[in-house]
C-alpha atoms as a PDB file:
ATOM      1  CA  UNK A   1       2.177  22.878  -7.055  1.00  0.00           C
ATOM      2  CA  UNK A   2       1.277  20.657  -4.318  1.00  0.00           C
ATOM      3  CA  UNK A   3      -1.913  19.580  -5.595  1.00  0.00           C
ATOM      4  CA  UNK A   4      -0.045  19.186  -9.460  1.00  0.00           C
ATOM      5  CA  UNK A   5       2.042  16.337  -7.924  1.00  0.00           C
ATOM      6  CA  UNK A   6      -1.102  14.456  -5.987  1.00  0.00           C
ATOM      7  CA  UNK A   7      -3.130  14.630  -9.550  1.00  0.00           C
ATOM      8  CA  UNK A   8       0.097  13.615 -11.586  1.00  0.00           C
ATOM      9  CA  UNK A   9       0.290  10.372  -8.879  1.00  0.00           C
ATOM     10  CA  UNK A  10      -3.307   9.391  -9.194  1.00  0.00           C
ATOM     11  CA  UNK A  11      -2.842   8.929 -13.535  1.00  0.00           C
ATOM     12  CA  UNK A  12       0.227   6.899 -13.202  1.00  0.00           C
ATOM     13  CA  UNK A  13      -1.588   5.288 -10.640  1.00  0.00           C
ATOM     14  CA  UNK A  14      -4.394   4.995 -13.144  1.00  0.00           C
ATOM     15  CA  UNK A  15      -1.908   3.908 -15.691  1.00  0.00           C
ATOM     16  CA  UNK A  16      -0.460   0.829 -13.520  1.00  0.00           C
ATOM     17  CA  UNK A  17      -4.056  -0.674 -12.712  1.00  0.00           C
ATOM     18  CA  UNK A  18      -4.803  -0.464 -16.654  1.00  0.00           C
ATOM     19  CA  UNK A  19      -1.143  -2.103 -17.184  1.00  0.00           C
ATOM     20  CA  UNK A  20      -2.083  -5.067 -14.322  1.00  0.00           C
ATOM     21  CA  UNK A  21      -5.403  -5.612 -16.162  1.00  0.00           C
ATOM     22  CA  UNK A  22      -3.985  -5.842 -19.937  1.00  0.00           C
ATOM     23  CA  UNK A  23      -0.900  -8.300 -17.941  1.00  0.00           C
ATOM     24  CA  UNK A  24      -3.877 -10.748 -16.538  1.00  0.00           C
ATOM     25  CA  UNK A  25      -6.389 -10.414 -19.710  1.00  0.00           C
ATOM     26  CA  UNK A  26      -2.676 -11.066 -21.727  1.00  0.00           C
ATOM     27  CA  UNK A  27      -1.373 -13.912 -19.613  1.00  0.00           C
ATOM     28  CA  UNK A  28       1.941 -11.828 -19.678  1.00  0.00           C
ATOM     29  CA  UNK A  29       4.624 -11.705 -16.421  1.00  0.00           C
ATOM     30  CA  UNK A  30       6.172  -8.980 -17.902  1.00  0.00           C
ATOM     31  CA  UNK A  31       3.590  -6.831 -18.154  1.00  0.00           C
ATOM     32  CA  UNK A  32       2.683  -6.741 -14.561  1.00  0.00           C
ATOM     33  CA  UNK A  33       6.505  -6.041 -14.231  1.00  0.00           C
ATOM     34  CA  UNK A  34       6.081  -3.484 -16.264  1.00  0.00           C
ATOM     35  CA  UNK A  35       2.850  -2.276 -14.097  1.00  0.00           C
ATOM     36  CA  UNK A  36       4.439  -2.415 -11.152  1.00  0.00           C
ATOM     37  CA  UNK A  37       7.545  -0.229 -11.733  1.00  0.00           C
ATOM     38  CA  UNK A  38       4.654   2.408 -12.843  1.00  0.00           C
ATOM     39  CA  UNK A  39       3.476   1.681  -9.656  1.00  0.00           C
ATOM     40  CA  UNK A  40       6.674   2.424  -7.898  1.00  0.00           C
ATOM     41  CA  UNK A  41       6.654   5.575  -9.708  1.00  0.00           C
ATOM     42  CA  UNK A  42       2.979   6.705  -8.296  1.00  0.00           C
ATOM     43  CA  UNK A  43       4.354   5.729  -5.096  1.00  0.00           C
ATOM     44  CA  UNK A  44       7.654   8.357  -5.195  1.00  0.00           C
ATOM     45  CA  UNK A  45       5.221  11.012  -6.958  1.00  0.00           C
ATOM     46  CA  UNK A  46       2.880  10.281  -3.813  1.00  0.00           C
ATOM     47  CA  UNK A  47       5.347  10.354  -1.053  1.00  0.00           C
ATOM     48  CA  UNK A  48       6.711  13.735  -2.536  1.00  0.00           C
ATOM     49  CA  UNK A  49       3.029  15.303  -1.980  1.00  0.00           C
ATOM     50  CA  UNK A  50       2.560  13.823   1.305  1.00  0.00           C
ATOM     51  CA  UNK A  51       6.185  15.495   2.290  1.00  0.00           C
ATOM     52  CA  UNK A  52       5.607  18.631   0.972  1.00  0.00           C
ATOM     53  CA  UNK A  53       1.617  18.261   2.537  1.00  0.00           C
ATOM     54  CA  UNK A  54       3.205  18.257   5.977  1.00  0.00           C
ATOM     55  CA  UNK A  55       5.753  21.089   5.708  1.00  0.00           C
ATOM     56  CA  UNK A  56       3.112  23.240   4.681  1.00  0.00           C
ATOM     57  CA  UNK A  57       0.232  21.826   7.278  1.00  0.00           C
ATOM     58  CA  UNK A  58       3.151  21.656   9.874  1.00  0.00           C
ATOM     59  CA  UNK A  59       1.270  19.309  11.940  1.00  0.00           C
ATOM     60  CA  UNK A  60       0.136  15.267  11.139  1.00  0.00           C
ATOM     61  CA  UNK A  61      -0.426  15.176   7.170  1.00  0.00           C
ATOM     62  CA  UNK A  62      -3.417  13.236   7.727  1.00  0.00           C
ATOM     63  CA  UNK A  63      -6.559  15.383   9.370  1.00  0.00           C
ATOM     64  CA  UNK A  64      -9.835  14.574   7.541  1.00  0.00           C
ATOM     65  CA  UNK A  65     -11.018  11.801   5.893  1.00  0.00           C
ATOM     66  CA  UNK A  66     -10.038  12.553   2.196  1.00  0.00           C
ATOM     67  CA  UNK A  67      -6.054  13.072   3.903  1.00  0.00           C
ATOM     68  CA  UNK A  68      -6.603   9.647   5.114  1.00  0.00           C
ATOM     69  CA  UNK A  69      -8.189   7.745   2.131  1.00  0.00           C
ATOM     70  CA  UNK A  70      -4.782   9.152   0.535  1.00  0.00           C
ATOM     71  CA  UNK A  71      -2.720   7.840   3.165  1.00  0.00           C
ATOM     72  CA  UNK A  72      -3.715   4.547   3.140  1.00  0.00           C
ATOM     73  CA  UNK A  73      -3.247   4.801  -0.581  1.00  0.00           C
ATOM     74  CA  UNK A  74       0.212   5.292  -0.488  1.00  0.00           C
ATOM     75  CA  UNK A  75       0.525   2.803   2.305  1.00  0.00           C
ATOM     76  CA  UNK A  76      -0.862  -0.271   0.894  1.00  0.00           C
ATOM     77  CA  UNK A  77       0.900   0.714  -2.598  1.00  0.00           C
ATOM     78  CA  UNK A  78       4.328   1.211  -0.552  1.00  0.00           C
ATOM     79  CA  UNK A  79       3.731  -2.187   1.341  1.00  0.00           C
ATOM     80  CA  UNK A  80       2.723  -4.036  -1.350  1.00  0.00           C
ATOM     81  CA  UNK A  81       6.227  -2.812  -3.189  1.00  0.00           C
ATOM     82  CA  UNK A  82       8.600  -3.955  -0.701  1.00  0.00           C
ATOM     83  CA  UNK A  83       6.866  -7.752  -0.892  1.00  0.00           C
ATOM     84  CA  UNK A  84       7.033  -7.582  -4.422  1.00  0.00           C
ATOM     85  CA  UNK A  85      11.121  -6.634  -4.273  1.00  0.00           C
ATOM     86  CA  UNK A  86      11.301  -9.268  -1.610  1.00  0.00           C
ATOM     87  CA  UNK A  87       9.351 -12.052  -3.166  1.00  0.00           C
ATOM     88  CA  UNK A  88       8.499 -11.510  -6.572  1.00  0.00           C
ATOM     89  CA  UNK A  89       5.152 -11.466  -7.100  1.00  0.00           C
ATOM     90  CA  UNK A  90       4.227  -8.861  -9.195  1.00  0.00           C
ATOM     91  CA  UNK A  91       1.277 -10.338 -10.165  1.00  0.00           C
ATOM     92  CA  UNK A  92      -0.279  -9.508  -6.721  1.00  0.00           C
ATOM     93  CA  UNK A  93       0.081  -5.459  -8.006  1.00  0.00           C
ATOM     94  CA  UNK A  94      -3.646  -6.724 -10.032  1.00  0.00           C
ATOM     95  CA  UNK A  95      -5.413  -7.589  -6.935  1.00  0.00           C
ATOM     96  CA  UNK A  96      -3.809  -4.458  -5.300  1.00  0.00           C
ATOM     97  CA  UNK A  97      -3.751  -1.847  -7.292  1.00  0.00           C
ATOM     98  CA  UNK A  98      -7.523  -1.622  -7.945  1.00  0.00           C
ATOM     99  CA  UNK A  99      -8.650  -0.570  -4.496  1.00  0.00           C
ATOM    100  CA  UNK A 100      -5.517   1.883  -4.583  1.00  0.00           C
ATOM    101  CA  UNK A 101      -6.768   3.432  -7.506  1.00  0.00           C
ATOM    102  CA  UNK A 102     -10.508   3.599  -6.035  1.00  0.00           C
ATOM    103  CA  UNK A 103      -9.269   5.566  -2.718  1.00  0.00           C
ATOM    104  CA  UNK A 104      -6.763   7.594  -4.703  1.00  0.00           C
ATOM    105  CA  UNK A 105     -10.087   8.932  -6.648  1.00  0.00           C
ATOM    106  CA  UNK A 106     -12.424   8.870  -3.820  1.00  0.00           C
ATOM    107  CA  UNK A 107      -9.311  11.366  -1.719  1.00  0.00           C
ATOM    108  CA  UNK A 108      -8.740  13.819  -4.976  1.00  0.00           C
ATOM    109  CA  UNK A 109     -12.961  14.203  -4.035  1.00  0.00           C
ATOM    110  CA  UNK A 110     -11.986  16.949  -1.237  1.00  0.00           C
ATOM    111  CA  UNK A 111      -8.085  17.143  -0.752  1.00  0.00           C
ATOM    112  CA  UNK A 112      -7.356  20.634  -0.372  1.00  0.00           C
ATOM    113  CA  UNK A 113      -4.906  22.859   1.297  1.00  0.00           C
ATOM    114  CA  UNK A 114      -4.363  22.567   5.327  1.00  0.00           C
ATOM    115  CA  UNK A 115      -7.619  25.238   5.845  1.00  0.00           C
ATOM    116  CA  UNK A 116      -8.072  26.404  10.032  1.00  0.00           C
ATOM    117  CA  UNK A 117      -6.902  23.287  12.372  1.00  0.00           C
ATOM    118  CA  UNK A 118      -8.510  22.375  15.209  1.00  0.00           C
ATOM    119  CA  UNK A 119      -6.181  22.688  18.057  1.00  0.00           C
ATOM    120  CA  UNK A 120      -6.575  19.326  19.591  1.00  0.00           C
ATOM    121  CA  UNK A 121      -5.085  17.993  16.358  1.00  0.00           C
ATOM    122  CA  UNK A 122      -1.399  19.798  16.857  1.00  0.00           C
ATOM    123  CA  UNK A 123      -0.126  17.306  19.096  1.00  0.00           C
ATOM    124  CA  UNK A 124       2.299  14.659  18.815  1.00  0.00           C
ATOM    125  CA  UNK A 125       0.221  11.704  19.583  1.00  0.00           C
ATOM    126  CA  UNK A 126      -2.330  12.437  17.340  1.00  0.00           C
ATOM    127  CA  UNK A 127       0.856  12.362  14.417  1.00  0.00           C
ATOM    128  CA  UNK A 128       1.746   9.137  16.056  1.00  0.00           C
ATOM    129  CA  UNK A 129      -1.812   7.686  16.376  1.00  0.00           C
ATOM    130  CA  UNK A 130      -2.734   8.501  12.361  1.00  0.00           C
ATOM    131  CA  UNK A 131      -0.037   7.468  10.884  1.00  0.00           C
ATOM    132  CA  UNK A 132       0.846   4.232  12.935  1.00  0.00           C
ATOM    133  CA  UNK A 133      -2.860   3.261  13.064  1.00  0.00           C
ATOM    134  CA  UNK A 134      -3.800   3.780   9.306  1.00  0.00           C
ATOM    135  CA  UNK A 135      -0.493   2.124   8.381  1.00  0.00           C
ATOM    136  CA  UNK A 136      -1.395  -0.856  10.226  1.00  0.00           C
ATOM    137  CA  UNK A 137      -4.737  -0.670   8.298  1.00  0.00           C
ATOM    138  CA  UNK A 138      -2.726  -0.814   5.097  1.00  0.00           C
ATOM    139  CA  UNK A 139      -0.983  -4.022   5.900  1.00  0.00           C
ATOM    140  CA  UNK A 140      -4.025  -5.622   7.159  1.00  0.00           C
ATOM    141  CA  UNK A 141      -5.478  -4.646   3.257  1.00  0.00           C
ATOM    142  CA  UNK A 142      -2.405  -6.434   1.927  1.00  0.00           C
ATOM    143  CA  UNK A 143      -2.833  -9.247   4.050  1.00  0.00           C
ATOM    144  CA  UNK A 144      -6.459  -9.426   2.738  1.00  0.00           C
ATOM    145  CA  UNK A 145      -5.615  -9.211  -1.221  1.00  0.00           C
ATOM    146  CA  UNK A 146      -3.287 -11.836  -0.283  1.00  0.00           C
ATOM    147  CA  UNK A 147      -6.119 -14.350   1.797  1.00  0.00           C
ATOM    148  CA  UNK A 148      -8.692 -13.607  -1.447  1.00  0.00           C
ATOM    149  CA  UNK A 149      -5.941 -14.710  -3.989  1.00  0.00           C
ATOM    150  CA  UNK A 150      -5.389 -17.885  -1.585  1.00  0.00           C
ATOM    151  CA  UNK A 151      -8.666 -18.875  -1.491  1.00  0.00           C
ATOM    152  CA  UNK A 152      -9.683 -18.560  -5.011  1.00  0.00           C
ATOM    153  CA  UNK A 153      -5.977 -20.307  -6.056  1.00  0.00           C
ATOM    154  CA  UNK A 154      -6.829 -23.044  -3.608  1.00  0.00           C
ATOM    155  CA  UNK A 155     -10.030 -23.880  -4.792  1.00  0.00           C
ATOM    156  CA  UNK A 156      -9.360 -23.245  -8.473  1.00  0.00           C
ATOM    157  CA  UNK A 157      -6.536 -25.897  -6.992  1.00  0.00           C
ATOM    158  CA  UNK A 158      -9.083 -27.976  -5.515  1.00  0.00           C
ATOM    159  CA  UNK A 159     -11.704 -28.621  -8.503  1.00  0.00           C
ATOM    160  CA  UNK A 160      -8.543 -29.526 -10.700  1.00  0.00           C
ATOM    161  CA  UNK A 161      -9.083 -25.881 -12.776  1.00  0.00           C
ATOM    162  CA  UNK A 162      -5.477 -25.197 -13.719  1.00  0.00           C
ATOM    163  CA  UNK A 163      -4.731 -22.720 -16.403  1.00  0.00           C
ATOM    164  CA  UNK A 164      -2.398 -20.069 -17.008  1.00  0.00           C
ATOM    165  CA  UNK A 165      -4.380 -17.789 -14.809  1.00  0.00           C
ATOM    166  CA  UNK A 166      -3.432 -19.937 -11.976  1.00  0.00           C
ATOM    167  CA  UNK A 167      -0.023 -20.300 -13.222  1.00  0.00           C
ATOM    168  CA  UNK A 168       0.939 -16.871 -13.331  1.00  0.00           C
ATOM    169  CA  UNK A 169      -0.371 -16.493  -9.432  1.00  0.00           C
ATOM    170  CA  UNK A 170       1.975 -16.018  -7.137  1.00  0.00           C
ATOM    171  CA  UNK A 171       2.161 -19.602  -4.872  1.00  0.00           C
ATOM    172  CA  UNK A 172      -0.081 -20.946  -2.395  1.00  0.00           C
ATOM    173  CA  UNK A 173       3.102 -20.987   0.047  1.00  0.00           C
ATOM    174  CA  UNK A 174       4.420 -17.074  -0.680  1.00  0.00           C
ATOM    175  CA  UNK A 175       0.626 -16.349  -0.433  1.00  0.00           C
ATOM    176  CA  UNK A 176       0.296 -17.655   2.677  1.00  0.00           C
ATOM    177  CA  UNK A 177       4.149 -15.898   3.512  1.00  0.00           C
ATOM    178  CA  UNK A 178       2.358 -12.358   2.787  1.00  0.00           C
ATOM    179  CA  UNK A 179       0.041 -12.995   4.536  1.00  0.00           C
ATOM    180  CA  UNK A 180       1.024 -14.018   7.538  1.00  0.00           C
ATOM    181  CA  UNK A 181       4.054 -11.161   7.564  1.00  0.00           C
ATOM    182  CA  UNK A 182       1.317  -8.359   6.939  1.00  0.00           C
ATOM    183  CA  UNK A 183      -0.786  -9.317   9.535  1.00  0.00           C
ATOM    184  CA  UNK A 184       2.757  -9.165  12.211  1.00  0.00           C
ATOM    185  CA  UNK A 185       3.548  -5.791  11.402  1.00  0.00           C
ATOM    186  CA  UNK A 186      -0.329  -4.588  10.672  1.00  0.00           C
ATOM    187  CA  UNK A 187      -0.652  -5.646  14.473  1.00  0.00           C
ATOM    188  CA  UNK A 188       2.213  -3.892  15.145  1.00  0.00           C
ATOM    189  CA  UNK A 189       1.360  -1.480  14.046  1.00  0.00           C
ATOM    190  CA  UNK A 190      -2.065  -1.231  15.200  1.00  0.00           C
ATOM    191  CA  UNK A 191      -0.915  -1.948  18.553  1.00  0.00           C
ATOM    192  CA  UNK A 192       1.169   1.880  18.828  1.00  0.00           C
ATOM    193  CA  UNK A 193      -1.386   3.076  16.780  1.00  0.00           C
ATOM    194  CA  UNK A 194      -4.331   2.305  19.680  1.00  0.00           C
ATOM    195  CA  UNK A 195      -1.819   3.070  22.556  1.00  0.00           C
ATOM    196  CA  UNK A 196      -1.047   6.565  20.897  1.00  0.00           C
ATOM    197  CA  UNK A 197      -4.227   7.070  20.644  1.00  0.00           C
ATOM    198  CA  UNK A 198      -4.662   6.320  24.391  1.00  0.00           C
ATOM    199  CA  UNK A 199      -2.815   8.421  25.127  1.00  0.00           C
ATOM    200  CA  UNK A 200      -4.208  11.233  22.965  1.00  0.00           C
ATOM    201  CA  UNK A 201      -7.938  10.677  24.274  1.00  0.00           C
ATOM    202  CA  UNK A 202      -6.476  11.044  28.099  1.00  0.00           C
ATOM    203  CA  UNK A 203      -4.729  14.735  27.101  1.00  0.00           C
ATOM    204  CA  UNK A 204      -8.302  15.599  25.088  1.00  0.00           C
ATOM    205  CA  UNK A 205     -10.904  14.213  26.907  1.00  0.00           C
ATOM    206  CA  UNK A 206      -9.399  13.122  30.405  1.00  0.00           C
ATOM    207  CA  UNK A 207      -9.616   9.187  29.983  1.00  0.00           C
ATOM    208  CA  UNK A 208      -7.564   6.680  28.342  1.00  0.00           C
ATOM    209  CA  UNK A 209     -10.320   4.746  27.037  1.00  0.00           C
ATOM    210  CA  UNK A 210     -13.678   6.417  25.753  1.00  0.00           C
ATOM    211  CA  UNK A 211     -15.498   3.102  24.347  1.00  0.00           C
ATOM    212  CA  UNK A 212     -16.000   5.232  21.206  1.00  0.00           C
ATOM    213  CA  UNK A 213     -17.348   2.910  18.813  1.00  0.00           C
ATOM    214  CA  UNK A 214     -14.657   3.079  16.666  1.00  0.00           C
ATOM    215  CA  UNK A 215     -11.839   2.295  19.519  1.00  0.00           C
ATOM    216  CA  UNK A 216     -14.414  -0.553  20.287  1.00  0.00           C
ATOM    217  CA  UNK A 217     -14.036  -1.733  16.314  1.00  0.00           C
ATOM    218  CA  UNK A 218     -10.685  -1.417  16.299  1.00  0.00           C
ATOM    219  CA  UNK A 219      -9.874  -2.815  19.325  1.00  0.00           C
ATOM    220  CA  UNK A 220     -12.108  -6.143  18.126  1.00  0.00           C
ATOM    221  CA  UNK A 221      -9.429  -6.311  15.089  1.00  0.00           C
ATOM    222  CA  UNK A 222      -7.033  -6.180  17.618  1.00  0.00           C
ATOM    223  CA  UNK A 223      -8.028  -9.458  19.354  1.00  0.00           C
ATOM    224  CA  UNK A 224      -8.794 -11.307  16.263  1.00  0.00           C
ATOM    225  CA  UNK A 225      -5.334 -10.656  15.235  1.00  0.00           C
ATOM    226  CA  UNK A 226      -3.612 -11.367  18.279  1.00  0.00           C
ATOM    227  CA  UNK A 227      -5.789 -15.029  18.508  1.00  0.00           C
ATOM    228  CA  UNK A 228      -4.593 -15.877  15.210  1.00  0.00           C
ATOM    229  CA  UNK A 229      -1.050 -14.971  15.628  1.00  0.00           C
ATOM    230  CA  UNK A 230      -1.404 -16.923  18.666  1.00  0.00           C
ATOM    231  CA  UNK A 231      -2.918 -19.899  16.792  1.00  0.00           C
ATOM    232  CA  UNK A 232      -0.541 -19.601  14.433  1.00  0.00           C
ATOM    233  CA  UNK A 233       2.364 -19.858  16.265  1.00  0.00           C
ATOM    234  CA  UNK A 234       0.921 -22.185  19.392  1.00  0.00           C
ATOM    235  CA  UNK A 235      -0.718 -24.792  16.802  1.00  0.00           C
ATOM    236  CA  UNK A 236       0.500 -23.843  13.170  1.00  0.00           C
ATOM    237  CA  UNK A 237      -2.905 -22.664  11.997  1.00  0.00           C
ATOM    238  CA  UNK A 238      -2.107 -21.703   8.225  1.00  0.00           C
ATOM    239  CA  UNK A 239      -3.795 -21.646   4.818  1.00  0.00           C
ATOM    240  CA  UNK A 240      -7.146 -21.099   4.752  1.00  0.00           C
ATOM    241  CA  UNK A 241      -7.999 -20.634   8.531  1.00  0.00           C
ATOM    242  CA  UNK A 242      -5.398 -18.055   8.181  1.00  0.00           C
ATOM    243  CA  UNK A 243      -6.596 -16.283   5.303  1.00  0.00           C
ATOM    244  CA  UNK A 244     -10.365 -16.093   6.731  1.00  0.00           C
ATOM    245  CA  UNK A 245      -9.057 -14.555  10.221  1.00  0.00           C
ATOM    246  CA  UNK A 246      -7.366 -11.935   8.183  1.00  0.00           C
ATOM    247  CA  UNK A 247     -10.075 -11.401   5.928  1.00  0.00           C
ATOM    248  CA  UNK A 248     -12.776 -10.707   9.094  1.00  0.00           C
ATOM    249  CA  UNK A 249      -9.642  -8.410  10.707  1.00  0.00           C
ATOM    250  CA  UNK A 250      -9.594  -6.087   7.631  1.00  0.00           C
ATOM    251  CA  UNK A 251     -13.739  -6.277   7.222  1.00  0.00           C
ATOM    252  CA  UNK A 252     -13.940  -4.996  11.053  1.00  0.00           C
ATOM    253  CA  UNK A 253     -11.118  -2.540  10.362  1.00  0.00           C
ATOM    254  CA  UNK A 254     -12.781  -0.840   7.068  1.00  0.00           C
ATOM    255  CA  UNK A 255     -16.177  -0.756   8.876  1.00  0.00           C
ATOM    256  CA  UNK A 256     -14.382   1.026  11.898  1.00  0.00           C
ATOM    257  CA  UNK A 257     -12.423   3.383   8.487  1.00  0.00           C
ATOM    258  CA  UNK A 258     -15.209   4.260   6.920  1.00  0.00           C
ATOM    259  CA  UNK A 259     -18.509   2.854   8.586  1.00  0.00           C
ATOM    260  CA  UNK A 260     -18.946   4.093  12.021  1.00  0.00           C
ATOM    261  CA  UNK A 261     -18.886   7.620  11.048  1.00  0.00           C
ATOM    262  CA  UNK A 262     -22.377   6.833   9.131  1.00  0.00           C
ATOM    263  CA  UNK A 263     -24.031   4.555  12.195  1.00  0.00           C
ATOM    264  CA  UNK A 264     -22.682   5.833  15.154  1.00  0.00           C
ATOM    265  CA  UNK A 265     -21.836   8.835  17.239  1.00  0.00           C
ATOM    266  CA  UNK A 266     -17.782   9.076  17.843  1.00  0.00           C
ATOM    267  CA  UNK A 267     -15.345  11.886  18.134  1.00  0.00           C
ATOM    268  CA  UNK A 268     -13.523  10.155  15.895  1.00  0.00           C
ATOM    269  CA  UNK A 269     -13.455  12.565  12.146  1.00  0.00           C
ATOM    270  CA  UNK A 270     -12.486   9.773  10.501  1.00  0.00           C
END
């Protein structure tokens, strides 16, 4: 029944990205209104799987790498959904939605019932460390859509190119808004995420710090984000400066995701 719900989520989800696509090809507001209350619906039909996912699993519902493509689904589509109460901007559900869709696809791949569980996996931190840490990744993919839709805006902007395309962005100001609110709580975030996991590595493998190559990755997102939210906030570094740093945070955060598992040797499963 479980499994009935997660496929059900992944065509509305379907369904919304379509809906964004026909609102930007269209030109029509109300169309990517219309996309993104489908995409509220995904969302519920999503959070209902994960739910009942973890009362079955009774531990973390997030321990292999298709779990986790699913979570961050449902993350970025939740976070994206409270900016778009808060502020508006629907339109931002077309630059969203499409990577949603993509990891939604790439997690139906191998989701399958909770299977034997390694022990080191039924503890608390490791709960704490997913969830916080691939939550934090979420935002930091908001924050990113954001940046990209800044920089094209702002040099459509730029080389006096203004259509309706431009006009039905959200502008350069809430842009800049998004992003800079993601990136807070992504670091957050990120931040319990890394000291969970801390904590976790010292009750598996004795030390708080392994220099796995993904903590190392992760940890280099860290920094970037805590220099520009020091920037920001010490000399009002904005706009486009702002957008790049959050761009290169995400890049470094992905490759940790989904590229050190191919390159180097970690404990990390995903």
């Amino acid at each position: 029944m479980e499994y009935c719900i997660f496929k059900t989520a992944l065509v509305v989800y379907c369904i919304s990205t379509a809906v964004f696509a026909v609102s930007m090809l269209a030109k029509r507001v109300a169309l990517a209104k219309l996309a993104a209350a489908a995409l509220g619906f995904a969302v519920l039909l999503h959070t209902v799987f994960i739910l009942w996912h973890w009362a079955v699993s009774g531990i973390s519902p997030v321990v292999n790498i298709y779990e986790a493509l699913s979570f961050v689904a449902w993350a970025v589509s939740g976070s994206y959904l409270v900016f778009q109460a808060k502020t508006k901007t629907s339109v931002l559900g077309a630059f969203v939605s499409p990577p949603v869709l993509l990891l939604m696809i790439a997690a139906s791949a191998g989701i399958a019932g909770p299977g034997e569980i390694d022990s080191s996996l039924e503890t608390y931190w490791v709960t704490v460390h997913v969830i916080f840490t691939l939550t934090g990744t979420a935002f930091f993919a908001l924050a990113c859509c954001a940046a990209l839709m800044y920089l094209v805006q702002d040099r459509l902007i730029r080389k006096r190119k203004v259509s309706d395309f431009i006009r039905l962005l959200p502008s350069l100001g809430d842009l800049d808004k998004i992003n800079h609110v993601s990136v807070v709580w992504g670091f957050l975030l990120l931040t319990v995420g890394i000291v969970s996991g801390s904590f976790w590595a010292r009750t598996a493998w004795g030390e708080h710090l392994l220099w796995d190559a993904k903590q190392v990755a992760t940890l280099a997102a860290w920094v970037l984000c805590a220099l520009l939210l020091h920037q920001r906030l010490a000399i009002g570094w904005k706009g486009k400066r702002a957008a790049y740093l959050s761009i290169g945070a995400f890049i470094i955060l992905l490759f940790s995701f989904v590229g050190v598992n191919m390159f180097f040797p970690t404990v990390h499963r995903f």
